[in-house]
Protein backbone atom coordinates (compact mmCIF):
# COMPACT_ATOMS: atom_id res chain seq x y z
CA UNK A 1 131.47 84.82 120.42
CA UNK A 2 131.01 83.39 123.87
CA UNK A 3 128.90 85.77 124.74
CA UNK A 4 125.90 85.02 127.57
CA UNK A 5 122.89 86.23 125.98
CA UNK A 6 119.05 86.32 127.17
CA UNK A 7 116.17 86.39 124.22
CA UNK A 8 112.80 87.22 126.27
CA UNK A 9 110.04 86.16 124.12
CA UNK A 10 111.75 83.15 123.04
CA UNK A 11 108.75 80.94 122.76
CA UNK A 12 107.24 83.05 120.27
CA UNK A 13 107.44 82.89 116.72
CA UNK A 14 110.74 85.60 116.32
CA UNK A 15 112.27 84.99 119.62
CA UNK A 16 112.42 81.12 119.02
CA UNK A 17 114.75 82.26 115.81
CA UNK A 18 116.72 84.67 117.77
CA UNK A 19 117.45 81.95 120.19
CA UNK A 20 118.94 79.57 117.46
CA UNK A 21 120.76 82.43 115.79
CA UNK A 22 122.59 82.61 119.09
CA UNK A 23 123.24 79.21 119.18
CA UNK A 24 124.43 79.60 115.43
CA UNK A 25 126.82 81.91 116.44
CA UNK A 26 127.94 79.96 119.80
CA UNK A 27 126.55 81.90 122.20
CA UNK A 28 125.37 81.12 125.46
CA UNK A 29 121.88 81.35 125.01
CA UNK A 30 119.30 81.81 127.92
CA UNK A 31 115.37 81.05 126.26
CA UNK A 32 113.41 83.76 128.72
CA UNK A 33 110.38 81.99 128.98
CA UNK A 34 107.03 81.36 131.72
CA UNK A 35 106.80 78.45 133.52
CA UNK A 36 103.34 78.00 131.05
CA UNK A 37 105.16 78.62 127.43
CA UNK A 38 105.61 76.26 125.22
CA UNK A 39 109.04 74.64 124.42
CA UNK A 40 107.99 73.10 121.13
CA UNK A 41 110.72 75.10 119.13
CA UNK A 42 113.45 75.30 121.84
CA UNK A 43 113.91 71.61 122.06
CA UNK A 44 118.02 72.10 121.33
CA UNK A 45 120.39 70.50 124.04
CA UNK A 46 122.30 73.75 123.91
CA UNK A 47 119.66 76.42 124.88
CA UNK A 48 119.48 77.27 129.19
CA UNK A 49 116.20 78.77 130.26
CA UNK A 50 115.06 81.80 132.61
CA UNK A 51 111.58 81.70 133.83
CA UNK A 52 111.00 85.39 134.12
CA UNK A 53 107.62 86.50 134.42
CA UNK A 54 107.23 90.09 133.35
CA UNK A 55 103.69 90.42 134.90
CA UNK A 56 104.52 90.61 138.10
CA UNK A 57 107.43 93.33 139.07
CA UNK A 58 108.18 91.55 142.00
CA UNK A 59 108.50 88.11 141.27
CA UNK A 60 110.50 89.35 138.51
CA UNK A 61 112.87 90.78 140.90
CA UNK A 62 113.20 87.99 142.68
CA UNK A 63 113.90 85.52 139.43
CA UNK A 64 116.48 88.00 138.50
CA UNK A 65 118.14 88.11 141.50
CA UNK A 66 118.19 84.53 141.89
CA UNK A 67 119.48 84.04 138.23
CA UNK A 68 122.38 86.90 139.27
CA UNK A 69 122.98 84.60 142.27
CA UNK A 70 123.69 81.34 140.17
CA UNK A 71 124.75 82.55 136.74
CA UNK A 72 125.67 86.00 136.93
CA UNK A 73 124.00 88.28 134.57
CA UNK A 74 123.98 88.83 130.54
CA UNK A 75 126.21 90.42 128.06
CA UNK A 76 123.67 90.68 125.93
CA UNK A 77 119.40 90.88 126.33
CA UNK A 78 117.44 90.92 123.68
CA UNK A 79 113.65 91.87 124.58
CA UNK A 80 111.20 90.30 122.31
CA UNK A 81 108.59 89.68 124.54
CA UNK A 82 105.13 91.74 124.29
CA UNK A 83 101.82 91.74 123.45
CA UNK A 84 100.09 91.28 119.96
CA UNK A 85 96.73 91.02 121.00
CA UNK A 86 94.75 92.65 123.86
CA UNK A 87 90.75 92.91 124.96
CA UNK A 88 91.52 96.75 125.33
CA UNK A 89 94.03 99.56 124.93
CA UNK A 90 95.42 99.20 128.95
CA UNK A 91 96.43 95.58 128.02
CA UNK A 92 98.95 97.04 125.33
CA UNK A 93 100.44 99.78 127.87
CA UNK A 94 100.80 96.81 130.27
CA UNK A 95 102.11 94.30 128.32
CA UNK A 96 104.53 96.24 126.53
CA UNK A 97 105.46 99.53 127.88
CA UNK A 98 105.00 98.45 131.89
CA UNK A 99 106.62 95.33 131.43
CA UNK A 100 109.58 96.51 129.61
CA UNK A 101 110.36 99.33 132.10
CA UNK A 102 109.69 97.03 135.16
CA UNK A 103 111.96 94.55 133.38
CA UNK A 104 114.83 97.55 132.50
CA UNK A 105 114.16 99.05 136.40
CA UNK A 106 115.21 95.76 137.86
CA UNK A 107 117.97 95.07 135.90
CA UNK A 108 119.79 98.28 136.83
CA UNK A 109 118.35 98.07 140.76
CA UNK A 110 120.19 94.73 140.55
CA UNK A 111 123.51 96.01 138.88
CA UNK A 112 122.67 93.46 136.21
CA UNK A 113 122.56 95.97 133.07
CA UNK A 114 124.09 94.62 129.79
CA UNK A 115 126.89 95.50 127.48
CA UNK A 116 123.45 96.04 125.10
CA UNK A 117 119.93 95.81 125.11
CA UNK A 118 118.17 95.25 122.09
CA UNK A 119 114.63 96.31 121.51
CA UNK A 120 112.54 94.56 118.81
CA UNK A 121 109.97 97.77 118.27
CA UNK A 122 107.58 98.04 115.02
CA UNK A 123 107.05 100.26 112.17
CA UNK A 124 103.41 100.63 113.31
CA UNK A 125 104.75 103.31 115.61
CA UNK A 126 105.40 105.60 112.74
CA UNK A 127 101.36 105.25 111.83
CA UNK A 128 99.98 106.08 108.22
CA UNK A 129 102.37 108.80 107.40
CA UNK A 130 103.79 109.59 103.69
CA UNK A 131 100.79 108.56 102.47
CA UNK A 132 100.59 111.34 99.54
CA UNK A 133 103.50 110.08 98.00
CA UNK A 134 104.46 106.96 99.31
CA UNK A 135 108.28 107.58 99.80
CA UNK A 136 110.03 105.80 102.69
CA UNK A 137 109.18 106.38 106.36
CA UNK A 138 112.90 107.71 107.78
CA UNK A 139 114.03 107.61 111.42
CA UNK A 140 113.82 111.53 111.38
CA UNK A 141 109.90 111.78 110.90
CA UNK A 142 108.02 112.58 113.64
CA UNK A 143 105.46 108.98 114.92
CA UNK A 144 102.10 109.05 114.73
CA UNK A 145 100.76 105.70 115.77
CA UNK A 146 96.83 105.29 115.35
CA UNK A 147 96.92 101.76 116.91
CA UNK A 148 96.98 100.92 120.81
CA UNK A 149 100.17 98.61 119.55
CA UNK A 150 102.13 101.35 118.18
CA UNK A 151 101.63 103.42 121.00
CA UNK A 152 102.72 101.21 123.46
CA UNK A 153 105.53 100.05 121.36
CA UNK A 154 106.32 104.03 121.10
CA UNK A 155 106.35 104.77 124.39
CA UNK A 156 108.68 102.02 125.51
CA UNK A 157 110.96 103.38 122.55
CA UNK A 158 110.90 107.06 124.24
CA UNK A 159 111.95 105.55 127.75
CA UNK A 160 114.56 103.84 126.64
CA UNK A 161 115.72 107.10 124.50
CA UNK A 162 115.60 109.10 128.06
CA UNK A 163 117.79 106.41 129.59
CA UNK A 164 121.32 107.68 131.12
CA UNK A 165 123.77 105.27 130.53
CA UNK A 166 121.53 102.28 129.59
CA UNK A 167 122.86 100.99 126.34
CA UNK A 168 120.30 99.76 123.66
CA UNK A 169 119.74 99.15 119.68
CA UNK A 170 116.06 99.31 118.63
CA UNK A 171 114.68 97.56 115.25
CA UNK A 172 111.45 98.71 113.79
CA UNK A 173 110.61 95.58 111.52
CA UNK A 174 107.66 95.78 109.01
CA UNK A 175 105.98 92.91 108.74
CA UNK A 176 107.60 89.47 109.56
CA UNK A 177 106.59 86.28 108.35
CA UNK A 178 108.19 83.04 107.92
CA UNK A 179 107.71 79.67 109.69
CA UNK A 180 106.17 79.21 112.82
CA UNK A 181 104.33 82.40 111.98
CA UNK A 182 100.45 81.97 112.96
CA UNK A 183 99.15 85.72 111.68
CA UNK A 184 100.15 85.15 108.44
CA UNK A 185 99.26 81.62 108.36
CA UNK A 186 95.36 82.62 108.80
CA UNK A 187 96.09 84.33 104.84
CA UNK A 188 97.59 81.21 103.62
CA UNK A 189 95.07 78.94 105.29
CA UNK A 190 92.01 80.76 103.42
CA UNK A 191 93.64 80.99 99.95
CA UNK A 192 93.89 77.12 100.29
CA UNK A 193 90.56 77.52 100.67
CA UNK A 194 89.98 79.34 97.74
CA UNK A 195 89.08 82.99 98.92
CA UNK A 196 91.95 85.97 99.18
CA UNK A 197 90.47 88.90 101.01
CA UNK A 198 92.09 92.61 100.58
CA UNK A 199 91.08 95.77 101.85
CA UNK A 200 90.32 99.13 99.77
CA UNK A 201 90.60 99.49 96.26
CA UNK A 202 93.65 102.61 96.66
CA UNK A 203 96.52 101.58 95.78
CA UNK A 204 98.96 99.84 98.96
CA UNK A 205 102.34 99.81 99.46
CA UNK A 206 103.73 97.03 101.75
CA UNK A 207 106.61 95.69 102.69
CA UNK A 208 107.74 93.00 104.39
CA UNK A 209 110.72 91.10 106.19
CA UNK A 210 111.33 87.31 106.63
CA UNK A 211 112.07 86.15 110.17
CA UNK A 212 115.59 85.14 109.57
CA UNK A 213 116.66 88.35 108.17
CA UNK A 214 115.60 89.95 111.29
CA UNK A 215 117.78 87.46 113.44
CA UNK A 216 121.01 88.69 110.86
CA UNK A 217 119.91 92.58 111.38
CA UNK A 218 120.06 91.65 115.43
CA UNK A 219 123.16 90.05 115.56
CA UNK A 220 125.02 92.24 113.46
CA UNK A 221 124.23 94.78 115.82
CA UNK A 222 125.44 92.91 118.34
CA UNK A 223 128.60 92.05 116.25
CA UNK A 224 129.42 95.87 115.09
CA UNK A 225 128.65 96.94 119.04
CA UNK A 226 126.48 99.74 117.85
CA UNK A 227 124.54 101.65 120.95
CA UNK A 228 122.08 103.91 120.75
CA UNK A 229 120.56 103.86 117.06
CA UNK A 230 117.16 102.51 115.93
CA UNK A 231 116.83 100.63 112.80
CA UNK A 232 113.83 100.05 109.89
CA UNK A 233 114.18 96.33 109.21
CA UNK A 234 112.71 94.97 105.96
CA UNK A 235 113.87 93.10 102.67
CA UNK A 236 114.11 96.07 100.98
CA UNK A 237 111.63 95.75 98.28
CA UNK A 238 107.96 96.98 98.03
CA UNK A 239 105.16 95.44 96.91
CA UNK A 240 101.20 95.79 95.96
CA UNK A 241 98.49 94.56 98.15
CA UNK A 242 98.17 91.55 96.29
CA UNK A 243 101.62 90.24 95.77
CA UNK A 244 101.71 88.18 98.80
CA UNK A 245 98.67 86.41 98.56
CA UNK A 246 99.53 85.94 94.41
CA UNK A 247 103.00 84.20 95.83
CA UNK A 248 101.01 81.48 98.38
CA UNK A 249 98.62 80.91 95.43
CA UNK A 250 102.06 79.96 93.23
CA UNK A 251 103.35 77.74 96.33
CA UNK A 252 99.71 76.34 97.29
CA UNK A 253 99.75 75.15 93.38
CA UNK A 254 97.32 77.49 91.90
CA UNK A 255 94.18 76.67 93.60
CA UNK A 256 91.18 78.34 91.74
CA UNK A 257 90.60 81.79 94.24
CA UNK A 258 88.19 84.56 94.26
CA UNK A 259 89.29 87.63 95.77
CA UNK A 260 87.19 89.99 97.84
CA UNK A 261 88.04 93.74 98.25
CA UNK A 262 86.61 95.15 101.18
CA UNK A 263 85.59 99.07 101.21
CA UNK A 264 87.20 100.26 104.19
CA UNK A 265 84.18 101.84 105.52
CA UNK A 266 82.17 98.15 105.45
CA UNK A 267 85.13 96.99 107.02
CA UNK A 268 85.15 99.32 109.54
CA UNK A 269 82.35 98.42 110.84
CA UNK A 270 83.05 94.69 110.33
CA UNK A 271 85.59 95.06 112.84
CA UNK A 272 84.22 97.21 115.29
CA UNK A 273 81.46 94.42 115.74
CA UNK A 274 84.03 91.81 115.93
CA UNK A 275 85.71 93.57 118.24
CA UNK A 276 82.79 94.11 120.65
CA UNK A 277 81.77 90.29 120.43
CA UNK A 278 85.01 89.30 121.43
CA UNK A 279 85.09 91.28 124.17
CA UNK A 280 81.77 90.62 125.32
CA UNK A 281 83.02 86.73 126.05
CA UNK A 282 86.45 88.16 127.39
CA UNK A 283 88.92 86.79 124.47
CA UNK A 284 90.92 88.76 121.90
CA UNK A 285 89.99 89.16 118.19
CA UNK A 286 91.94 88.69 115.18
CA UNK A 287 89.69 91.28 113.23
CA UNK A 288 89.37 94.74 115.78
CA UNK A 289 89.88 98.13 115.47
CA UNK A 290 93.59 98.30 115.61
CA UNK A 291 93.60 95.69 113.14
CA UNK A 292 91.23 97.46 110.63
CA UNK A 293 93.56 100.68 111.15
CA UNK A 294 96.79 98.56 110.04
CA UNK A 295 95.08 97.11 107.32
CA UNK A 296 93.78 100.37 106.06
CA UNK A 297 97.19 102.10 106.08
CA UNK A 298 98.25 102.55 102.47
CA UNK A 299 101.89 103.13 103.02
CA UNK A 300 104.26 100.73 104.34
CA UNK A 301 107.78 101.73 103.03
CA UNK A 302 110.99 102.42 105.24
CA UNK A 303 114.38 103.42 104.74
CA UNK A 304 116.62 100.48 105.40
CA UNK A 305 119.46 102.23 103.82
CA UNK A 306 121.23 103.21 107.66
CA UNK A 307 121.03 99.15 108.49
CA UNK A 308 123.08 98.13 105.28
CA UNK A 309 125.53 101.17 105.53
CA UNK A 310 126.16 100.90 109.39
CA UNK A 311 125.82 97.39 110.15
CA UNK A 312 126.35 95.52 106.44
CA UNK A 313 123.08 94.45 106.72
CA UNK A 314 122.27 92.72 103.40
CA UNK A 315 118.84 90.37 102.89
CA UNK A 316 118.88 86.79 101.82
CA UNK A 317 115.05 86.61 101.18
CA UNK A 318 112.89 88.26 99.15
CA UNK A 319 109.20 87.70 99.71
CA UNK A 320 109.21 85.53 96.33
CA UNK A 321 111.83 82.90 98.45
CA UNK A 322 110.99 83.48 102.17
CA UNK A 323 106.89 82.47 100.95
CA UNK A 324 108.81 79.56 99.25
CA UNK A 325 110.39 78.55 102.38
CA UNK A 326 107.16 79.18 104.37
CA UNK A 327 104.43 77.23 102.35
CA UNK A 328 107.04 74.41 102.63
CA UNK A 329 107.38 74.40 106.18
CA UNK A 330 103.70 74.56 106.84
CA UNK A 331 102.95 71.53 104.59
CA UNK A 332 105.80 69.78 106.39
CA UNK A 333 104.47 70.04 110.24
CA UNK A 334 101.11 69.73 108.53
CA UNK A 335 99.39 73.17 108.69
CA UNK A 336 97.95 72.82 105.46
């Protein structure tokens, strides 16, 4: 497939892998990037770059236009870039919803729309639903996001649903992990030091998705030319709240560990006054509000069933592997 294809985001930790799944299946592969990312994984010969810089509408406009000019456009855009982490809720709206529609506004204003635009949305959109008897979130139950991250990601999922003839795919992954991964990392970086943390004592269903399976569900979407559908993207397995960390113990070689539970009011609190620090001296905190709100959610199970009967989507990893793969990567560039 000789397809020209833009990943936005692609200095981050899933659009670096969406890049060199393009590459993998010999596409033309434009890194969207700022002039101040880093390049670190998008060192391959093969990979062109766009500086596109999505905070400013304008200058956007005219990096498009001069990208038009020279290149032409894409077949194929796949918008990864976002916000994790803000000092407040208007830094969400901004960074994800306002950015995205700027982005989508100027491609069309400059006849530059693509065969396909794909969306990489959350799960945290849906918010702690199903949470009486933990059965699958499905793509007919009504959102209710409780974190300034879900709404933002929801909202940008409802304007491109109101679009007239703007064709997109949208994936709602759970959580993704896998090398590179930094989040994550902070888990495996304290049960190395011998302390696992979790947070209430009801039970916790969560599931989870490595990176690379993400990059097949994308490009099989891409491959099958499906518009207008939104997809749950996970390994298909559940697990308990303390599978994960249980699985970096194994691959850390069984370091002694005490685990901490939490009380979710105590940690409430904890991260309200995290939050509030952090924002004091004008930087973003790991531990916040939205944070304690994701963490308290007890029900993290989606229907994935659609992506393997529409697109053929079928996982490679299971979280028993993809934590294999992961713990060997980080000793190997040295994290731990």
């Amino acid at each position: 497939m000789n397809y020209k294809i833009l990943v936005t985001g692609a200095s981050g930790f899933i659009g670096s892998f969406l890049v060199e799944g393009g590459l993998a299946e010999g596409m033309q592969v434009w890194a969207g990037v700022r002039r101040s990312s880093s390049r670190k994984y998008l060192q391959d010969g093969r990979i062109r770059f766009a500086e596109l810089d999505f905070t400013d509408s304008d200058k956007l406009a005219s990096q498009l236009l001069k990208h038009k000019e020279e290149h032409g456009g894409w077949d194929y855009i796949i918008h990864c870039a976002g916000v994790t982490k803000c000092i407040d809720k208007a830094g969400f709206e901004i960074g994800n919803y306002w950015a995205t529609r700027h982005f989508i506004e100027t491609l069309v204003k400059l006849c530059m729309t693509p065969k396909n635009f794909i969306f990489i949305s959350s799960l945290s959109i849906f918010g702690p639903i199903r949470e009486n008897d933990y059965s699958s979130i499905c793509e007919t139950d009504t959102p209710v996001p409780n974190t300034a991250y879900g709404v933002s990601k929801l909202k940008t999922e409802e304007y491109l649903q109101g679009l007239k003839n703007f064709p997109y795919v949208i994936f709602r992954p759970t959580g993704v992990y896998g090398p590179r991964e930094k989040d994550y990392f902070l888990m495996v970086k304290s049960i190395s030091n011998h302390v696992d943390f979790a947070a209430g004592f009801k039970r916790q269903d969560i599931t989870f998705v490595y990176v690379k399976d993400l990059v097949q569900a994308v490009y099989l979407a891409i491959k099958k030319d499906v518009k207008y559908r939104s997809y749950f993207v996970s390994d298909g397995e559940v697990y308990n709240s303390s599978t994960f960390s249980d699985l970096i113990r194994k691959e850390l070689g069984n370091p002694w560990m005490i685990r901490f539970v939490c009380p979710l009011p105590l940690l409430k609190v904890i991260s309200f006054v995290a939050e509030t620090c952090s924002r004091l001296v004008g930087k973003t905190s790991t531990l916040n509000r939205d944070k304690y709100k994701i963490m308290k959610q007890r029900n993290w199970r989606c229907d994935i069933q659609p992506l393997i009967d529409e697109l053929g989507y079928k996982p490679e990893y299971n979280l028993e592997l993809g934590v294999k793969e992961t713990i060997s990567w980080y000793k190997k560039e040295g994290w731990i």
